[in-house]
C-alpha atoms as a PDB file:
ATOM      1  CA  UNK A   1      27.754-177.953 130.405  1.00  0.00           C
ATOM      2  CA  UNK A   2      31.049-180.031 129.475  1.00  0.00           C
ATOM      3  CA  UNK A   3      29.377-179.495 125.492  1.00  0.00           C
ATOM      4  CA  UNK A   4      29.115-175.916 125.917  1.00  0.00           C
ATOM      5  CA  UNK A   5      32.684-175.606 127.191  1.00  0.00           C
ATOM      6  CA  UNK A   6      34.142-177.858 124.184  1.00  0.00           C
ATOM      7  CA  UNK A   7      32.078-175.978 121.424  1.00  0.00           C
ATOM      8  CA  UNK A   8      32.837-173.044 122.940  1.00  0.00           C
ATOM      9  CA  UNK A   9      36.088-172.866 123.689  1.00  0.00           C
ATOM     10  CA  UNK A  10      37.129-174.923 120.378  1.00  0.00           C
ATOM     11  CA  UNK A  11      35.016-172.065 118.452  1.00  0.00           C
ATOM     12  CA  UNK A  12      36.873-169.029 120.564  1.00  0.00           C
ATOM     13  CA  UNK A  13      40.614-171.132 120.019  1.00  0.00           C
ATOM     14  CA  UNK A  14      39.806-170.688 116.490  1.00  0.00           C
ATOM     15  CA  UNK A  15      39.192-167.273 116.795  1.00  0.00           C
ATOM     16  CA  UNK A  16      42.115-166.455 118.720  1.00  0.00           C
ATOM     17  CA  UNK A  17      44.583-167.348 115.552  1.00  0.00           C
ATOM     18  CA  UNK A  18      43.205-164.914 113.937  1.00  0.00           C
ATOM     19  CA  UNK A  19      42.740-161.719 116.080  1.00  0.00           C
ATOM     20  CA  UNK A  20      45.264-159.378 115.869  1.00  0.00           C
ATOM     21  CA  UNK A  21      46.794-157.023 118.571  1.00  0.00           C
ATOM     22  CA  UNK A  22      48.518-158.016 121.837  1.00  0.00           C
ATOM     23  CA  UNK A  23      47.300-160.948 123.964  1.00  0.00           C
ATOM     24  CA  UNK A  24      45.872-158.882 126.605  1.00  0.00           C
ATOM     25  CA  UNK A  25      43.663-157.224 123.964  1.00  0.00           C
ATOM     26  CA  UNK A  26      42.713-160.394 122.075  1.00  0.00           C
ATOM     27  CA  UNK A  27      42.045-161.954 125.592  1.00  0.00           C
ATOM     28  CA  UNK A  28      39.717-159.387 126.394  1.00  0.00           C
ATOM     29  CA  UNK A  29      37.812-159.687 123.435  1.00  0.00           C
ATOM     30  CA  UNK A  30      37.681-163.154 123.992  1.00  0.00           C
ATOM     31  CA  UNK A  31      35.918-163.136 127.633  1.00  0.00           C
ATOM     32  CA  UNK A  32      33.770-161.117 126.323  1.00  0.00           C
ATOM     33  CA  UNK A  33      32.399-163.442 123.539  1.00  0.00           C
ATOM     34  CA  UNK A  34      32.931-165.924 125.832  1.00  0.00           C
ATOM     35  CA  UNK A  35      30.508-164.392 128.509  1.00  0.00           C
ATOM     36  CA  UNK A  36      27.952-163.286 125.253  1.00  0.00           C
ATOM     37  CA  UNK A  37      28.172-167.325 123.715  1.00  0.00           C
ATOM     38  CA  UNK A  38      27.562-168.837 127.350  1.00  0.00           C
ATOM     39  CA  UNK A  39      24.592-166.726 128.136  1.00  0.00           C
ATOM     40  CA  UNK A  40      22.855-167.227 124.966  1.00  0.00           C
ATOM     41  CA  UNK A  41      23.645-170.967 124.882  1.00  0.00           C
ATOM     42  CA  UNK A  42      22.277-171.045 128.426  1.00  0.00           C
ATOM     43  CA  UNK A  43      18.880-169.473 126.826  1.00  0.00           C
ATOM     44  CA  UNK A  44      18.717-172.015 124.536  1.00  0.00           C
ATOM     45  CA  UNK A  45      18.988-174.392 126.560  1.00  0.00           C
ATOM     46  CA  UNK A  46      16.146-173.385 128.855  1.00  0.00           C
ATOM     47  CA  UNK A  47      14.239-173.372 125.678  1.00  0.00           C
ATOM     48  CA  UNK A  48      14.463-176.925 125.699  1.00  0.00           C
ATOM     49  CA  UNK A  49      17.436-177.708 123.524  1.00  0.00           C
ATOM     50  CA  UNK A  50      20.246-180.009 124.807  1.00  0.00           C
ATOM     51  CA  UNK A  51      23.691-178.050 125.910  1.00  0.00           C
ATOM     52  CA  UNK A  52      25.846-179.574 122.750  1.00  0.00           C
ATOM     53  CA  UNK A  53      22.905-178.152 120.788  1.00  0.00           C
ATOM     54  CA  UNK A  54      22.382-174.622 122.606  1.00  0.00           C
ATOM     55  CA  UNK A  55      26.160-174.347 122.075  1.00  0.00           C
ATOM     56  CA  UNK A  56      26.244-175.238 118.794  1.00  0.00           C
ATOM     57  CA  UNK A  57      22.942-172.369 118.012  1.00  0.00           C
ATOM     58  CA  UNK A  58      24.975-169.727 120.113  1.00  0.00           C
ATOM     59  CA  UNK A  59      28.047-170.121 117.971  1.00  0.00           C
ATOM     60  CA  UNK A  60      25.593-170.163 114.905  1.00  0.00           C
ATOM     61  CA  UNK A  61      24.307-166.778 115.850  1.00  0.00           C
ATOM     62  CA  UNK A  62      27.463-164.925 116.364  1.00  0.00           C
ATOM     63  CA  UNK A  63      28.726-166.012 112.915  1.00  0.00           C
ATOM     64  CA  UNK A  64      31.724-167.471 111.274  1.00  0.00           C
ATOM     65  CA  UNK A  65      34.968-166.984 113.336  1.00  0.00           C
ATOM     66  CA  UNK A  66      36.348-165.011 110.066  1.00  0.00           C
ATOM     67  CA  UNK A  67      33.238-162.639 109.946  1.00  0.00           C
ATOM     68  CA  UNK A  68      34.077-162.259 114.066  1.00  0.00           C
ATOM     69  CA  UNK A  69      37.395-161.702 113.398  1.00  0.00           C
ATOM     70  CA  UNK A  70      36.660-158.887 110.682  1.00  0.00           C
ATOM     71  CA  UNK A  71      34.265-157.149 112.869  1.00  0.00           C
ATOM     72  CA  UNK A  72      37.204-157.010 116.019  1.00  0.00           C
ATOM     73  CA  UNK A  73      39.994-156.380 113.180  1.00  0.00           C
ATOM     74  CA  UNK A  74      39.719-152.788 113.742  1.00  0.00           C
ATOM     75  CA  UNK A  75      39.077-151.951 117.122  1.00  0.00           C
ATOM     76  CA  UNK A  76      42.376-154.141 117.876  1.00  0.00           C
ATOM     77  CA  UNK A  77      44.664-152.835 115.320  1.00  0.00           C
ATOM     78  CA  UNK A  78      43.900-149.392 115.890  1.00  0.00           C
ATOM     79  CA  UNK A  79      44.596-150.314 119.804  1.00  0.00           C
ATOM     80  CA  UNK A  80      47.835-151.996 119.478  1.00  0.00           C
ATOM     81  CA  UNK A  81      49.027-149.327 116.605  1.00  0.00           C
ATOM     82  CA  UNK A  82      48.641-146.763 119.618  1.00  0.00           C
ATOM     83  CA  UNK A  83      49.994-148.656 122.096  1.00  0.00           C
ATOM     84  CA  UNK A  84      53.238-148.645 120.248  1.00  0.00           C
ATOM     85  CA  UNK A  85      53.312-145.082 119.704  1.00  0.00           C
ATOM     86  CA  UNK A  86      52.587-144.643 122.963  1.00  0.00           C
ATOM     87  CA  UNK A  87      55.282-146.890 123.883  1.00  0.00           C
ATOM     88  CA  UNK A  88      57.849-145.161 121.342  1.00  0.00           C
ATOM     89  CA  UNK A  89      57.212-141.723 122.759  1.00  0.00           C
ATOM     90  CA  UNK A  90      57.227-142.253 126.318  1.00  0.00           C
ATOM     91  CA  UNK A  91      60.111-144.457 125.771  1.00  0.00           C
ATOM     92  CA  UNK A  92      61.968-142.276 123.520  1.00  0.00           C
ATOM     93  CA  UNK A  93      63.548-140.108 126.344  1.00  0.00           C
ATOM     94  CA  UNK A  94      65.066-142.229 128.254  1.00  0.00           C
ATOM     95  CA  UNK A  95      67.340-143.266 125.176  1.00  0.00           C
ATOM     96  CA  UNK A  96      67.574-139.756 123.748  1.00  0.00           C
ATOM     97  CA  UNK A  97      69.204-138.067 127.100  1.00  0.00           C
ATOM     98  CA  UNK A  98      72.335-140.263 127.132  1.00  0.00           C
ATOM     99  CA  UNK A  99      73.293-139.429 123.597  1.00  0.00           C
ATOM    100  CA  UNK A 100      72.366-135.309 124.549  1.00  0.00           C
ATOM    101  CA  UNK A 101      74.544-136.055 127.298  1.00  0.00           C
ATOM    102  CA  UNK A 102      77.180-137.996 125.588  1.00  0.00           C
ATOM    103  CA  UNK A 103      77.403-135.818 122.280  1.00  0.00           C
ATOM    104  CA  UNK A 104      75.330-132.489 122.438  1.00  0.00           C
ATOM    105  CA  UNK A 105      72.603-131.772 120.805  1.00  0.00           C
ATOM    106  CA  UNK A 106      74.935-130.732 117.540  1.00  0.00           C
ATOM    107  CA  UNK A 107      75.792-133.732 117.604  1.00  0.00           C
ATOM    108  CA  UNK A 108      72.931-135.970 117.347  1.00  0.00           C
ATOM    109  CA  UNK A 109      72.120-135.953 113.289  1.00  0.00           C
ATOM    110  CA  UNK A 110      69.123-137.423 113.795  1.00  0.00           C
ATOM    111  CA  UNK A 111      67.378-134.534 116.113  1.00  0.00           C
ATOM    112  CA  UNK A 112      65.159-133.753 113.228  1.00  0.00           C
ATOM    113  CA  UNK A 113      64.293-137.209 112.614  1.00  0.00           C
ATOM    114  CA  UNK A 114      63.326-137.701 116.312  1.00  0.00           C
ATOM    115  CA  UNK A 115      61.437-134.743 116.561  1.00  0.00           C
ATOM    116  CA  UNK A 116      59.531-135.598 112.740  1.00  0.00           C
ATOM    117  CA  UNK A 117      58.723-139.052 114.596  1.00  0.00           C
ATOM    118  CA  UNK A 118      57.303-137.446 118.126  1.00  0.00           C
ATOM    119  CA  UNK A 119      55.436-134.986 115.924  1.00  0.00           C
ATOM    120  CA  UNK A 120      53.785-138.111 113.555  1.00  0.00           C
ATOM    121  CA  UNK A 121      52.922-140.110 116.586  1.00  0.00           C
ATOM    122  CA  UNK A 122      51.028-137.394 119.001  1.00  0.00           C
ATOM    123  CA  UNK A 123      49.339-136.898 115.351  1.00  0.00           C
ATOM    124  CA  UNK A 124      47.998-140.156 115.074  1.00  0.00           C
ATOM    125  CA  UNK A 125      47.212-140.870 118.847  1.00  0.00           C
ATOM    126  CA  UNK A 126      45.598-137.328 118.527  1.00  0.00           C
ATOM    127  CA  UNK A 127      43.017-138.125 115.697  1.00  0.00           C
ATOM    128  CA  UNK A 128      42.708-142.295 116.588  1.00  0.00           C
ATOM    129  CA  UNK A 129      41.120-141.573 119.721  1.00  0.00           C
ATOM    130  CA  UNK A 130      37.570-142.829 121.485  1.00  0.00           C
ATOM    131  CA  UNK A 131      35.550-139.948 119.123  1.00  0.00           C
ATOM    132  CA  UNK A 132      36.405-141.634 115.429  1.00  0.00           C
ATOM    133  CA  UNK A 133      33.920-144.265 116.325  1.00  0.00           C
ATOM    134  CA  UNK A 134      31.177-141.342 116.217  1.00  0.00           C
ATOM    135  CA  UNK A 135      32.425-141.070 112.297  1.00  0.00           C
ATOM    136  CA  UNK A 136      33.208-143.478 109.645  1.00  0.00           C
ATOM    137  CA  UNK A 137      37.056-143.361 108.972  1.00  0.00           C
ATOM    138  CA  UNK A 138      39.849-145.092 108.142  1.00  0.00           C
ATOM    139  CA  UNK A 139      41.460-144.481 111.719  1.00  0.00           C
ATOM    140  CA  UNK A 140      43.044-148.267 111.635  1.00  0.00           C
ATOM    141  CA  UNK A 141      44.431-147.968 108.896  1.00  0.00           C
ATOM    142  CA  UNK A 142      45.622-144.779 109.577  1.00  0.00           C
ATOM    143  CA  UNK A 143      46.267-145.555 112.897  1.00  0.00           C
ATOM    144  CA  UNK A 144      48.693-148.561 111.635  1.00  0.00           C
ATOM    145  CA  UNK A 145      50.560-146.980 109.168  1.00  0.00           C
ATOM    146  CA  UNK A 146      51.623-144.193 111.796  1.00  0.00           C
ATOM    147  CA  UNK A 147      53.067-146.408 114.194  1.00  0.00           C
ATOM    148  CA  UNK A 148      54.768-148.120 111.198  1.00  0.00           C
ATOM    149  CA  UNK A 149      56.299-144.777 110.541  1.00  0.00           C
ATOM    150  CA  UNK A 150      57.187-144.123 113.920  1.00  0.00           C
ATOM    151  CA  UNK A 151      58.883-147.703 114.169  1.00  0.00           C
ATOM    152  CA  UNK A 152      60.854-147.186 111.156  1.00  0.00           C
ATOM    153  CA  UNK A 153      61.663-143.774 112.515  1.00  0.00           C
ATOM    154  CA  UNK A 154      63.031-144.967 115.284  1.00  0.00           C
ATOM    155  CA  UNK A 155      64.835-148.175 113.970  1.00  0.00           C
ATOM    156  CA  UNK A 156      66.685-145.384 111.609  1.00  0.00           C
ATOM    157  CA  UNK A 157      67.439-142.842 114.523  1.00  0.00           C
ATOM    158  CA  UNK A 158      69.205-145.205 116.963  1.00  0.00           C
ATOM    159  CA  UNK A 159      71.151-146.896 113.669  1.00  0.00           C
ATOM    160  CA  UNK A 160      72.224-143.247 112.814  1.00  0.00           C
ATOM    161  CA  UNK A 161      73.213-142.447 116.127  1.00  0.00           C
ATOM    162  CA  UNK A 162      75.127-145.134 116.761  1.00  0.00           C
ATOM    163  CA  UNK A 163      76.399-145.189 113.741  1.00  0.00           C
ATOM    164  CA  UNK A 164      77.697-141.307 113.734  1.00  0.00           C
ATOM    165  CA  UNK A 165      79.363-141.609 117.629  1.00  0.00           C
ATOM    166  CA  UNK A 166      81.208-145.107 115.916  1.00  0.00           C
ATOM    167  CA  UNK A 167      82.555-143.881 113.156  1.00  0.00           C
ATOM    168  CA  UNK A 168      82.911-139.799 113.579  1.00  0.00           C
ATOM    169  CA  UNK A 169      82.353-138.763 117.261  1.00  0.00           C
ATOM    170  CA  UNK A 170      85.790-137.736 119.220  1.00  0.00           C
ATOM    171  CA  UNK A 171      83.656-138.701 122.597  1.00  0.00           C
ATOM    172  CA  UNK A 172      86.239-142.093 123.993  1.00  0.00           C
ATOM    173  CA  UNK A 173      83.938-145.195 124.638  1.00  0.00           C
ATOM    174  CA  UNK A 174      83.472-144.379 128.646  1.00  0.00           C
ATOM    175  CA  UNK A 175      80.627-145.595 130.638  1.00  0.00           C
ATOM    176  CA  UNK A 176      78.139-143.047 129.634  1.00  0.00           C
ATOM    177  CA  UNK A 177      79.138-144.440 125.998  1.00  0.00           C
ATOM    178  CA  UNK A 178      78.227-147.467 127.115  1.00  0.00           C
ATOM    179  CA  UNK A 179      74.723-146.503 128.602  1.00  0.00           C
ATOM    180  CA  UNK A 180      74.437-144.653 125.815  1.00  0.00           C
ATOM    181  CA  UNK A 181      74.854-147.243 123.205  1.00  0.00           C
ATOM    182  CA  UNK A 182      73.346-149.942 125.287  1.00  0.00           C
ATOM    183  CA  UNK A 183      70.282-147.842 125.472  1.00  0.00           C
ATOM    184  CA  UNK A 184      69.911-147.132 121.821  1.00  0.00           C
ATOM    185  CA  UNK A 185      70.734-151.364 120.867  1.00  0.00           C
ATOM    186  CA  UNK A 186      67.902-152.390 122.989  1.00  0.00           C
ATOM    187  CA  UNK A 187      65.306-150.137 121.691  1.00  0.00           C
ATOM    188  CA  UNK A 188      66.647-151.235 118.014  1.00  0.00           C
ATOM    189  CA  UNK A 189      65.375-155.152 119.248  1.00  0.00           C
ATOM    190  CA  UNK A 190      62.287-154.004 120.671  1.00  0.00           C
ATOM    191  CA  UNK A 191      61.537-151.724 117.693  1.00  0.00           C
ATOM    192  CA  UNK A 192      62.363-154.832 115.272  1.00  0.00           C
ATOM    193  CA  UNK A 193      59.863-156.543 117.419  1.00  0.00           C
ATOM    194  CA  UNK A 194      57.408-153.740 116.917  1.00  0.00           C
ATOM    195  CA  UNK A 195      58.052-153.296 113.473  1.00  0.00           C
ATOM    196  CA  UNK A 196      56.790-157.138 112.873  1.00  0.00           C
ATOM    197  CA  UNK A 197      53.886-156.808 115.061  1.00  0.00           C
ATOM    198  CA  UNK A 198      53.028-153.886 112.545  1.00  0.00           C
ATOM    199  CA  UNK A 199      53.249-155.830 110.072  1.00  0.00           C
ATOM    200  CA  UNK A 200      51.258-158.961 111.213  1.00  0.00           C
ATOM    201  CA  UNK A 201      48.526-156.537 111.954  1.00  0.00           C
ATOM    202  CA  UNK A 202      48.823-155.233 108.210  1.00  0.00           C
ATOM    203  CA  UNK A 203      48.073-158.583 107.181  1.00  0.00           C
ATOM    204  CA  UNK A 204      45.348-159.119 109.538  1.00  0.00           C
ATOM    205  CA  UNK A 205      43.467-155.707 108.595  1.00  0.00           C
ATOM    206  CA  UNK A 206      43.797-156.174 104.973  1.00  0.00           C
ATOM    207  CA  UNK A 207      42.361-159.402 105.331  1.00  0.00           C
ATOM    208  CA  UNK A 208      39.806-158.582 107.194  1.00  0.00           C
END
């Protein structure tokens, strides 16, 4: 059993590196290979073959860890790309009614831009769902390059609203100001962060 465990766990580590999408994702995938490689090394070794052997066969049999990684690439991008829209979206208020409350809605110049990104994102989430799999599509693809729009979207909202209430807004810096701002600067990090996760999965799908 100790052989098993090495092969198998050396064989999933190298897998890992390569899987896109966030860790709770790829760690799900994983368990689940892990379950499918110990089971089928276990039948090889009832069929006589020693465990550093079965374990060796099992990996055999699922493939190369970049033909693995190919056939997960998908599922896992198209995942994480709608967990950051989902993200974004649900998010997206709790920013947005400071700056409503701090400048009106005249004057928030990027209202349209908000609204253009809410619209793009219940788009994709609306035609990435459970029933593409039925059909062949390019929903991760797709999938990806909406919440890469979004991101931007977003990264350019909170840069133009800040921007406009620094440089033109007669509003004094008060404490709503502050919540306001404060708000908007932390989603700008995490949407940085997003924006790079984006891309990494870019890189992963096209490889794929």
């Amino acid at each position: 059993m100790a052989h098993d465990l090495v092969t198998i766990e050396d064989y999933l580590s190298a897998l890992a590196t390569r899987l896109p999408g966030s860790r709770r994702a790829r760690n799900a995938v994983l368990d689940e290979l892990r379950d499918g490689l110990s089971e089928l090394a276990a039948r090889y070794r009832d069929n006589g073959r020693p465990s550093r052997a079965a374990a060796e066969a099992a990996v055999a049999d699922f493939g190369t860890v970049d033909q693995v990684a190919a056939a997960f690439a998908g599922e896992l991008v198209t995942r994480q790309a709608r967990q950051i829209i989902a993200a974004l979206i649900v998010t997206g208020p709790f920013v947005g009614v400071w700056w409503l409350l701090l400048l009106t809605p005249a004057g928030v110049p990027t209202l349209p831009l908000i609204g253009a990104a809410v619209l793009t994102g219940l788009l994709v989430l609306a035609t990435t769902g459970g029933l593409t799999r039925w059909l062949p599509s390019t929903a991760p693809a797709r999938a990806l390059t909406g919440a890469t729009t979004v991101v931007v979207m977003c990264i350019a909202g909170d840069i133009g609203v800040v921007t406009t209430f620094a440089v033109g807004s007669n509003a004094g810096f008060n404490g709503l100001a502050a919540v306001a701002v404060g708000a908007s600067l932390v989603r700008l990090g995490c949407s940085v962060h997003l924006l790079r996760a984006c891309l990494g999965a870019r890189r992963a799908l096209d490889s794929a």
